[in-house]
C-alpha atoms as a PDB file:
ATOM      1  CA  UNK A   1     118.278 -69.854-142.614  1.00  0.00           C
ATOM      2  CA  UNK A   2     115.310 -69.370-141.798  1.00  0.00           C
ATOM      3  CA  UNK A   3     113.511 -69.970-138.264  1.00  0.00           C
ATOM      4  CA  UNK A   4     111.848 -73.097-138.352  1.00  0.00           C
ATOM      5  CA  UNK A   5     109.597 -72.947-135.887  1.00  0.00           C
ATOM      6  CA  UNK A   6     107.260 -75.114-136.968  1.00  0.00           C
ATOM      7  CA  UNK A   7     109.391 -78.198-136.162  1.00  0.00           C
ATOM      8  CA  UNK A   8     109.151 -77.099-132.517  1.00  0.00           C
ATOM      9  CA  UNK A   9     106.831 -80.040-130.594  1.00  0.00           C
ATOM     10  CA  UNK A  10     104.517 -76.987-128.618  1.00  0.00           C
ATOM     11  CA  UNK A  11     104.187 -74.614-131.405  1.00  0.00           C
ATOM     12  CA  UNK A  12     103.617 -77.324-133.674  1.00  0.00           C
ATOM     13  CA  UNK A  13     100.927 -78.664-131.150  1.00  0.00           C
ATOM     14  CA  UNK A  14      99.511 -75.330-130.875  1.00  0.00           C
ATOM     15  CA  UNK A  15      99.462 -74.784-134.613  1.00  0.00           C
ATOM     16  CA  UNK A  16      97.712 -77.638-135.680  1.00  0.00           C
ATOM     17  CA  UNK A  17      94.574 -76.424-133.138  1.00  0.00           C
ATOM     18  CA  UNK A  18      93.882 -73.026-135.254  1.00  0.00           C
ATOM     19  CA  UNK A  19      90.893 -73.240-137.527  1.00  0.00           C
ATOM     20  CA  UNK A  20      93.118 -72.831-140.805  1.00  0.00           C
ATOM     21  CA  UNK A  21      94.666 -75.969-139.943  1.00  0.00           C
ATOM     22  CA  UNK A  22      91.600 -78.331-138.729  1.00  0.00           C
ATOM     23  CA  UNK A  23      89.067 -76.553-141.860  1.00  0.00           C
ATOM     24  CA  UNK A  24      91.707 -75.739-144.504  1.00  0.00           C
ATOM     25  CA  UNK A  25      91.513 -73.164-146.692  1.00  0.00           C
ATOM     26  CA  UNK A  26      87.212 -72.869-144.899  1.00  0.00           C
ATOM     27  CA  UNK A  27      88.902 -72.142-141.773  1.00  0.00           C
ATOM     28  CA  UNK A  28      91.099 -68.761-143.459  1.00  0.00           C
ATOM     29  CA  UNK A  29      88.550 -66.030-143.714  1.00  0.00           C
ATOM     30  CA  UNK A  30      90.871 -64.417-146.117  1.00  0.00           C
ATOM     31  CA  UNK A  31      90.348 -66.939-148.504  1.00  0.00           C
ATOM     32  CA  UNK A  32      87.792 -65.829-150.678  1.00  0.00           C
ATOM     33  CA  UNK A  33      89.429 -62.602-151.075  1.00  0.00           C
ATOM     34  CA  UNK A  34      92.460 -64.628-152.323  1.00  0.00           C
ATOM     35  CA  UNK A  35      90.631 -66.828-154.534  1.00  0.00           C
ATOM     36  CA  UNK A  36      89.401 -63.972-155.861  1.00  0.00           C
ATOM     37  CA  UNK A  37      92.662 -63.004-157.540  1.00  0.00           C
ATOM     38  CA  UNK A  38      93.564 -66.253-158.735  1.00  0.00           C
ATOM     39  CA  UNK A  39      93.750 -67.105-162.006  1.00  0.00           C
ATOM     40  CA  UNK A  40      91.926 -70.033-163.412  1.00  0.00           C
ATOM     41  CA  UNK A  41      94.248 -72.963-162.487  1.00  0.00           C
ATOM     42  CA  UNK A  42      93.524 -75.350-165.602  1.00  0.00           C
ATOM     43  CA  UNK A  43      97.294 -75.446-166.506  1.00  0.00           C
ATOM     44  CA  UNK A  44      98.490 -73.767-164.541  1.00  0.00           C
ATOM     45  CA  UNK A  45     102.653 -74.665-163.433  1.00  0.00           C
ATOM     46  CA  UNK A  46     102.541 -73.613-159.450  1.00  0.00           C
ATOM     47  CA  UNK A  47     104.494 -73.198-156.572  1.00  0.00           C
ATOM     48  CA  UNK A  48     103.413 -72.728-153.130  1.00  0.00           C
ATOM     49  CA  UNK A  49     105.708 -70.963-151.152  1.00  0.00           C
ATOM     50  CA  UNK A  50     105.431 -72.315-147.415  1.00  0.00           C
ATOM     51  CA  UNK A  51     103.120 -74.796-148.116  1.00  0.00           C
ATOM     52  CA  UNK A  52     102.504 -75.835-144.661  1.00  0.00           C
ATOM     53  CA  UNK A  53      99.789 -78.800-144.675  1.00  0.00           C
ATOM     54  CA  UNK A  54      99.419 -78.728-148.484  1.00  0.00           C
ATOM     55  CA  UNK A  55      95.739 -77.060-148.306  1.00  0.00           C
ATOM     56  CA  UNK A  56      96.424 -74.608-151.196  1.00  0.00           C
ATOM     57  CA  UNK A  57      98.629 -77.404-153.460  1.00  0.00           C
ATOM     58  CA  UNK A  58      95.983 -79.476-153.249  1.00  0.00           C
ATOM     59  CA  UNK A  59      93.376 -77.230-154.066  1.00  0.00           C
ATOM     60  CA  UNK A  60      95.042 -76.194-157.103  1.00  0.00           C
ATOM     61  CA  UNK A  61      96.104 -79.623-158.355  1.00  0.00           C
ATOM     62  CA  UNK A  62      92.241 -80.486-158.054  1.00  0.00           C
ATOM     63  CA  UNK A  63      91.087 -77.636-159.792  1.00  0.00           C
ATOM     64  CA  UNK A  64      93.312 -78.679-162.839  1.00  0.00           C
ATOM     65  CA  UNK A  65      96.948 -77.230-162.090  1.00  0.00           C
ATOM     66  CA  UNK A  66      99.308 -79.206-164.296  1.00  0.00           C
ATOM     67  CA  UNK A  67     101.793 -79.280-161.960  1.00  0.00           C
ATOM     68  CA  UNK A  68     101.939 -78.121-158.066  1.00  0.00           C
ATOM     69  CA  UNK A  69     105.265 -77.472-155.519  1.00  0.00           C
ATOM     70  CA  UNK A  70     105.263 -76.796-152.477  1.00  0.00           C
ATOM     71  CA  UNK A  71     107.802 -75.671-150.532  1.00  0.00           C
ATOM     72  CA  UNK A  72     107.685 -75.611-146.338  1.00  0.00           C
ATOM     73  CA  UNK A  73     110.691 -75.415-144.253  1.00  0.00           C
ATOM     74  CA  UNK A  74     109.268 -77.431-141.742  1.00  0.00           C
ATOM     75  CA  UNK A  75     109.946 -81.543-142.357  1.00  0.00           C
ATOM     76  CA  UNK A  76     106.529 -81.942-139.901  1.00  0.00           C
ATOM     77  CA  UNK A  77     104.361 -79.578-142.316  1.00  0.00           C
ATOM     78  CA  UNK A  78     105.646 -81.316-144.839  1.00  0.00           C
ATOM     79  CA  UNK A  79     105.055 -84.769-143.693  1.00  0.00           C
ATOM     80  CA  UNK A  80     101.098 -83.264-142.859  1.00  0.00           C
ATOM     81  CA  UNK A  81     100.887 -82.415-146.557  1.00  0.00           C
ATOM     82  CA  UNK A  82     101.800 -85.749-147.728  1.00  0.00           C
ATOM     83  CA  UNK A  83      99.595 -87.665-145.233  1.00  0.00           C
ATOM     84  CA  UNK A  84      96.940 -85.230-145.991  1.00  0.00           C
ATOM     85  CA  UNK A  85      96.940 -83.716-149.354  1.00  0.00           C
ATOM     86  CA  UNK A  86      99.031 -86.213-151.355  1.00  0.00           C
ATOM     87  CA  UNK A  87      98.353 -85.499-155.002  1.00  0.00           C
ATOM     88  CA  UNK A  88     100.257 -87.360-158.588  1.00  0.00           C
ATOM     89  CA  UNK A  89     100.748 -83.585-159.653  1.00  0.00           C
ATOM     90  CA  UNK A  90     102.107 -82.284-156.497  1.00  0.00           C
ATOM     91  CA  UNK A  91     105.540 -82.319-155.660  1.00  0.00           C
ATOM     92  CA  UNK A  92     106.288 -81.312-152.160  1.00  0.00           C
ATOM     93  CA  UNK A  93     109.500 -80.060-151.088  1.00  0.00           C
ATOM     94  CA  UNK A  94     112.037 -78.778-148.024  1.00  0.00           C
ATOM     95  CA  UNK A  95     113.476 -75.632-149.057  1.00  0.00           C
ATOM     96  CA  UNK A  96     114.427 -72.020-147.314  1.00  0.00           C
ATOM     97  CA  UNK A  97     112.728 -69.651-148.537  1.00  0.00           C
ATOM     98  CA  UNK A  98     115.857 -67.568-147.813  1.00  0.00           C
ATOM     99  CA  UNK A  99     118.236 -69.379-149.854  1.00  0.00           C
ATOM    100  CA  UNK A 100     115.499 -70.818-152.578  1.00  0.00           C
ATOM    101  CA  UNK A 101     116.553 -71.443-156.455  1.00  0.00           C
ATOM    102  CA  UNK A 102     113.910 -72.157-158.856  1.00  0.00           C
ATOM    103  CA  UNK A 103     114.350 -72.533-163.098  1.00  0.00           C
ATOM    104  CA  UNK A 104     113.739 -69.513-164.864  1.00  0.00           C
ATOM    105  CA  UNK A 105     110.504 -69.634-166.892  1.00  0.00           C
ATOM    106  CA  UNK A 106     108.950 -72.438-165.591  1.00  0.00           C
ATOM    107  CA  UNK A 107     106.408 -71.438-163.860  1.00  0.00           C
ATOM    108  CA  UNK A 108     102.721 -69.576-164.637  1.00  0.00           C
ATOM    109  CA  UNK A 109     101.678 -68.805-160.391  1.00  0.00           C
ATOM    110  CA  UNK A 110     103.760 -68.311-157.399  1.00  0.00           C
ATOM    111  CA  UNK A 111     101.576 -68.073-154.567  1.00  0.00           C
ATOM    112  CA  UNK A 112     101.976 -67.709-150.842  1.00  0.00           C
ATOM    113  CA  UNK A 113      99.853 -67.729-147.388  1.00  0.00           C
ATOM    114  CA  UNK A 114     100.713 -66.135-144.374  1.00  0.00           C
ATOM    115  CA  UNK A 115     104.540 -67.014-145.014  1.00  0.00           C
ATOM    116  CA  UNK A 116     106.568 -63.926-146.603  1.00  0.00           C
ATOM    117  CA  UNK A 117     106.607 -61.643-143.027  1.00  0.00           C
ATOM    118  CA  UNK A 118     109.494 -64.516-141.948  1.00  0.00           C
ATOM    119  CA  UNK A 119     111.601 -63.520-144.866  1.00  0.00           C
ATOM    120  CA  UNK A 120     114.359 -61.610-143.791  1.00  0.00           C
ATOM    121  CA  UNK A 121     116.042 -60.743-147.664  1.00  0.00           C
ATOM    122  CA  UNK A 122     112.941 -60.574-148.992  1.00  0.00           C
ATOM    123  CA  UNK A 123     113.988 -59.016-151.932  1.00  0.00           C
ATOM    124  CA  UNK A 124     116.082 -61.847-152.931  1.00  0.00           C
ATOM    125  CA  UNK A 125     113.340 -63.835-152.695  1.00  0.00           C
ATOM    126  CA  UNK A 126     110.891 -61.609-155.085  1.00  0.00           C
ATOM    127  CA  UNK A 127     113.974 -61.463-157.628  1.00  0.00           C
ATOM    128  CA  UNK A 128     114.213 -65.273-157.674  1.00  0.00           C
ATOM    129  CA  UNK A 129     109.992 -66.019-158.433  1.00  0.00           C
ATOM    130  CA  UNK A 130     110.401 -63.174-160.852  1.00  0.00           C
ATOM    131  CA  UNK A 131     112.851 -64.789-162.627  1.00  0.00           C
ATOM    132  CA  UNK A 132     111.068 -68.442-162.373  1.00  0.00           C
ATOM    133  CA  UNK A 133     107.528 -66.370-163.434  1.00  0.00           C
ATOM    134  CA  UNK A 134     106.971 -66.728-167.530  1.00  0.00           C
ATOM    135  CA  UNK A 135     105.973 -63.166-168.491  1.00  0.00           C
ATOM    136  CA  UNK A 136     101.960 -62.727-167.097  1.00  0.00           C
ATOM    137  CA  UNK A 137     102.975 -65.258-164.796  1.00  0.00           C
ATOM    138  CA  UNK A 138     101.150 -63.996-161.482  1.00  0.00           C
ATOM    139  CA  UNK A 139     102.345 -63.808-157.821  1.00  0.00           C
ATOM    140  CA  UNK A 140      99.407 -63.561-155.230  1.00  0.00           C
ATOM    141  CA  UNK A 141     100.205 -63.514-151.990  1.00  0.00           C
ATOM    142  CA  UNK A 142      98.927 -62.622-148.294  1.00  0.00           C
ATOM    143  CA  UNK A 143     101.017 -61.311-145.098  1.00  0.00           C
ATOM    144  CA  UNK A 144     100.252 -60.104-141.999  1.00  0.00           C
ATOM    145  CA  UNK A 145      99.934 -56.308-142.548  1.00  0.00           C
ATOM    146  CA  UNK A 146     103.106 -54.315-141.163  1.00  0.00           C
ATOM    147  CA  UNK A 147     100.324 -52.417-139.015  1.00  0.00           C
ATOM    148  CA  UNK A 148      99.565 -55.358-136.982  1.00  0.00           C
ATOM    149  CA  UNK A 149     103.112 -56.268-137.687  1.00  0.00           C
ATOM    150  CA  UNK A 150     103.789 -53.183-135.640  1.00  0.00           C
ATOM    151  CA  UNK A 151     101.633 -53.563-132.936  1.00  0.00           C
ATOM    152  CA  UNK A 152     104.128 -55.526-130.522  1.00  0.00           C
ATOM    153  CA  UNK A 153     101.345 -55.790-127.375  1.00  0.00           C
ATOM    154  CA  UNK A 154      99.258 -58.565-126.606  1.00  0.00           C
ATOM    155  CA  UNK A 155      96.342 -56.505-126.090  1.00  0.00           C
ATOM    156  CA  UNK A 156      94.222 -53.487-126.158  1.00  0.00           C
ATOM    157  CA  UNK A 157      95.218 -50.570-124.307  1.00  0.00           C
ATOM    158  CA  UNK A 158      92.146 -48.598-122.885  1.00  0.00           C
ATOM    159  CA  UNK A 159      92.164 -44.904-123.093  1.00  0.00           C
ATOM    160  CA  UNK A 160      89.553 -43.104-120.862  1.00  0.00           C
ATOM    161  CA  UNK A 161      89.344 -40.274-124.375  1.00  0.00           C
ATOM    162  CA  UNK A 162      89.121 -42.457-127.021  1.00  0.00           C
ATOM    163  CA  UNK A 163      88.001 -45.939-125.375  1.00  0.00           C
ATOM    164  CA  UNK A 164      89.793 -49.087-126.843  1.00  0.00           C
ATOM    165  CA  UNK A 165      92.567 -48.249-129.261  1.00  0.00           C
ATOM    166  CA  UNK A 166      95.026 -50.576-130.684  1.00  0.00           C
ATOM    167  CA  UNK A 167      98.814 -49.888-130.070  1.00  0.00           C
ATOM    168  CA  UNK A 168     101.190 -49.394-132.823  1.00  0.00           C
ATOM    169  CA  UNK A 169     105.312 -49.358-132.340  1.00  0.00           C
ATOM    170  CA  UNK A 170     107.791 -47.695-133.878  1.00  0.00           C
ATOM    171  CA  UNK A 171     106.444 -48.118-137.329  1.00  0.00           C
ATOM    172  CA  UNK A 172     109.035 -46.642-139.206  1.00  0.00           C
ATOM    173  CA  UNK A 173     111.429 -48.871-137.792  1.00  0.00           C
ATOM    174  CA  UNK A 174     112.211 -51.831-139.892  1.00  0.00           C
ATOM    175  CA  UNK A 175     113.547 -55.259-139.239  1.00  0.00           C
ATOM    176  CA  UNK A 176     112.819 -57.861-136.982  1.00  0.00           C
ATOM    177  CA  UNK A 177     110.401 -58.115-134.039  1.00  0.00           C
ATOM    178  CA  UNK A 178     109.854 -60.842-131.731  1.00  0.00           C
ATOM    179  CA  UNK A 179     106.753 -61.751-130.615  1.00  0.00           C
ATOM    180  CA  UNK A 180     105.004 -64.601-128.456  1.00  0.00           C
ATOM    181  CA  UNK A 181     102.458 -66.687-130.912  1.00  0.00           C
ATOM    182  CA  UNK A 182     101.857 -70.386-129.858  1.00  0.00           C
ATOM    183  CA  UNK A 183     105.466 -69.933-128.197  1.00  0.00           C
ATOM    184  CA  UNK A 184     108.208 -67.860-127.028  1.00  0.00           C
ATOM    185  CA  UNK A 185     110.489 -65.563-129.667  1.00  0.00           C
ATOM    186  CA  UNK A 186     108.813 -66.031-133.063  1.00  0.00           C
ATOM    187  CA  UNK A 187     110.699 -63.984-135.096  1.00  0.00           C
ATOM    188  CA  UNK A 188     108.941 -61.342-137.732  1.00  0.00           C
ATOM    189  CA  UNK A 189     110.089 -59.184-140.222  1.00  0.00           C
ATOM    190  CA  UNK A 190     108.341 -55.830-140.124  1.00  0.00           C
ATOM    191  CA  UNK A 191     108.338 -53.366-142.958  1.00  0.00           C
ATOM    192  CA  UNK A 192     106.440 -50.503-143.611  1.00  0.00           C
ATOM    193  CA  UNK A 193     103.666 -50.968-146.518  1.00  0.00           C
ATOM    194  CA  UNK A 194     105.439 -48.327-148.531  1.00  0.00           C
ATOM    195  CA  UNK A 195     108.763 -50.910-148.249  1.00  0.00           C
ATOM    196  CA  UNK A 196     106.591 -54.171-149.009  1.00  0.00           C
ATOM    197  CA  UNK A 197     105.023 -52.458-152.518  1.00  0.00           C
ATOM    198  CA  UNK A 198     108.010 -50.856-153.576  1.00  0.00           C
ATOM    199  CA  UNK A 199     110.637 -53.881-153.624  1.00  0.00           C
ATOM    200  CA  UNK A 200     107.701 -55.634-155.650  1.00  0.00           C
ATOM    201  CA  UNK A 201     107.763 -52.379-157.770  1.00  0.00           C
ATOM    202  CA  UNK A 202     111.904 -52.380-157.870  1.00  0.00           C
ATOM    203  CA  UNK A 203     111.927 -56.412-159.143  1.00  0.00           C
ATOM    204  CA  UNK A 204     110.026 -55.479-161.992  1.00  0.00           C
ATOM    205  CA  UNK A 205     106.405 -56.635-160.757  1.00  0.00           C
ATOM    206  CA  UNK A 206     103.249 -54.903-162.099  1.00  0.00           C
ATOM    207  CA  UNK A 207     101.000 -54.262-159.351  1.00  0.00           C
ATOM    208  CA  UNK A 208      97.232 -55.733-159.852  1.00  0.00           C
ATOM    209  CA  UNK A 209      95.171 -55.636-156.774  1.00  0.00           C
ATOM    210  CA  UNK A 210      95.904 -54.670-152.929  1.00  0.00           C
ATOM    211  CA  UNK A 211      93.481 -55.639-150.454  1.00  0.00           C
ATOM    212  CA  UNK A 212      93.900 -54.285-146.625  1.00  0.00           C
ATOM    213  CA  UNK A 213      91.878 -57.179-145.969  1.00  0.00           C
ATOM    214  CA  UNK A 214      88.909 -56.941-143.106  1.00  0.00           C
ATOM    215  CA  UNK A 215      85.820 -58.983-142.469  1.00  0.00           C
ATOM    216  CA  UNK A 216      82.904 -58.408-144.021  1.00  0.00           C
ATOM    217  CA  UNK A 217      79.284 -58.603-142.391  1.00  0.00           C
ATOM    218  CA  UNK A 218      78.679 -61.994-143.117  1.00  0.00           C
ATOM    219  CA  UNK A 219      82.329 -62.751-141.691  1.00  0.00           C
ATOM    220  CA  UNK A 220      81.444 -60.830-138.866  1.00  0.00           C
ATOM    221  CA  UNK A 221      78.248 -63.280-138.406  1.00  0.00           C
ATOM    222  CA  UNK A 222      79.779 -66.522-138.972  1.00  0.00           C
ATOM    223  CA  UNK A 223      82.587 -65.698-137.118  1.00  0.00           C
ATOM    224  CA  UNK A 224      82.364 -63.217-134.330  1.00  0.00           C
ATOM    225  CA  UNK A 225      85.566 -63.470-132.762  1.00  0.00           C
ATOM    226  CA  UNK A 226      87.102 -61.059-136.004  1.00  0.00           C
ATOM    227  CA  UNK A 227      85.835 -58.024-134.601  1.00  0.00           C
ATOM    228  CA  UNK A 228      89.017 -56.356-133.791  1.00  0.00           C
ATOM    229  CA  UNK A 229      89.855 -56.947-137.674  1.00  0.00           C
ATOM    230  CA  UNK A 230      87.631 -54.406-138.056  1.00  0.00           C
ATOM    231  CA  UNK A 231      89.623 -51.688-135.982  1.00  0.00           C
ATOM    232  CA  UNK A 232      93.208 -52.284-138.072  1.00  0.00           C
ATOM    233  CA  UNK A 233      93.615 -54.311-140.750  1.00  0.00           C
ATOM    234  CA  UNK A 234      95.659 -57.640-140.038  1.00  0.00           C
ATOM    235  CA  UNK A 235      96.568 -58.855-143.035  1.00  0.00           C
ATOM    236  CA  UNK A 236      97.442 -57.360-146.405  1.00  0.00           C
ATOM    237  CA  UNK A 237      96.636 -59.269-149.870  1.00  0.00           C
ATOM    238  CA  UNK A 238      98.719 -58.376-152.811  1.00  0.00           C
ATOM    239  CA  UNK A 239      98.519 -59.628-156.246  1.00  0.00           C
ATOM    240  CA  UNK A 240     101.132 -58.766-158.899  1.00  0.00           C
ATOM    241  CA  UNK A 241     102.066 -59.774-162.525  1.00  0.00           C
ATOM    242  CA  UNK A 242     105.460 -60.093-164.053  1.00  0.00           C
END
C-alpha cells in the first residue's frame, strides 16, 4: 500500500501551511507550465490521480469537464476536497494508487500533481491509465525531478572552488529514499529520468512535451524564495498521449 502520510496529524498540519495548499493551483508556480499542456477540458472524462484538496478537480469541472475523479489516499485530503471543492461532476474517491483499477476506455485525461514519485510499481500504474485512456486520451503529469530526487541533503554544501553547489547521491541507484519533509521518513521513489521516460515509452505512451521545469524571471520576482530552482531543476513535467 502505499504510505499515507498525509493522514499523519503533524505532516498534515504542516502540509496544509505550504502556499499550494492555502492559494491552490496560484500558490504552484508550476502551474502555468501545466496548464499549458492541457487540453481544452469542455468534455473532457478526468481523473486526478492524488487529488489531495481537490484544487485541480475542481478546476476542471468548472472549466467544463463532463465528469471529474479524484483519487487521494489520504481520508483527510479527501474530506478537504469535499469541504472545499465539492462539485455535481466530481466524484471523489479513496484509492491506492498502487493497487488502482479503472474501466478501460472511459476516460479522455489522466492527470497528476506532485504524486507519482510515491509510486513504488509505477509501471503498473502507467499500464492501468493506459488502458482506462480512449486512444488520444492524454496523461499530463508533474514529479519531483529524480535530480532533486537524488539530492538526499538538506542543504547546500559550500565548496571554496566552485562556491555553492548542490549535492547529488548515488544517482544511478534506484528505489526508495527516505527523506525528512514536514516529518520524519517520507518515503520516495527515485529513478533516473532515462527510467521515468522509458516505462512511459514501454506502456505504449507517445511522448508530447517534457519540461525540466525552472522559474522564469517574473517567477523569480514574484516569488524570490525559487532561486535555487534555478541551480537544478526540481520538478519534471511530462505530457504524453496514448
Amino acid at each position: 500500500m502505499t504510505q499515507n502520510i498525509y493522514d499523519t496529524p503533524e505532516f498534515f498540519e504542516g502540509y496544509s501551511q505550504l502556499p499550494r495548499s492555502v492559494e491552490g493551483l496560484a500558490g504552484a508556480p508550476e502551474w502555468p507550465s501545466l496548464r499549458l499542456l492541457l487540453p481544452q477540458m469542455a468534455g473532457q472524462k478526468v481523473v486526478d490521480l492524488g487529488c489531495g484538496y481537490g484544487w485541480f478537480s475542481y478546476w476542471a469541472a468548472e472549466q467544463g469537464a463532463a465528469s471529474v475523479t479524484g483519487l487521494d489516499v489520504s481520508q483527510k485530503m479527501l474530506e478537504r476536497a469535499e469541504t472545499r471543492h465539492h462539485h455535481p461532476r466530481i466524484t471523489y474517491r479513496q484509492a491506492d494508487l498502487e493497487h488502482l483499477e479503472l474501466e478501460p476506455s472511459s476516460l479522455t485525461l489522466a492527470y497528476s500533481s506532485l504524486t507519482l514519485h510515491y509510486i513504488t510499481d509505477l509501471a503498473a500504474l502507467l499500464r492501468t491509465v493506459y488502458q482506462a485512456l480512449v486512444p488520444g486520451g492524454k496523461l499530463v503529469f508533474s514529479i519531483e525531478h529524480p535530480i532533486f530526487m537524488a539530492s538526499l541533503h538538506p542543504d547546500w554544501i559550500v565548496d571554496e572552488h566552485k562556491g555553492k553547489t548542490w549535492p547529488v547521491d548515488h544517482y544511478q541507484v534506484e528505489g526508495p529514499r527516505s527523506t525528512n519533509w514536514l516529518s520524519d521518513n517520507v518515503i520516495k521513489q527515485h529513478r533516473t529520468l532515462g527510467t521515468l521516460l522509458n516505462l512511459l515509452i514501454d506502456t505504449g505512451f507517445r511522448l508530447d512535451h517534457i519540461n525540466e521545469w525552472g522559474p522564469s524571471v517574473e517567477d523569480l520576482v514574484a516569488r524570490p524564495a525559487l532561486a535555487d530552482e534555478v541551480h537544478r531543476p526540481m520538478m519534471l513535467i511530462v505530457a504524453a498521449s496514448r
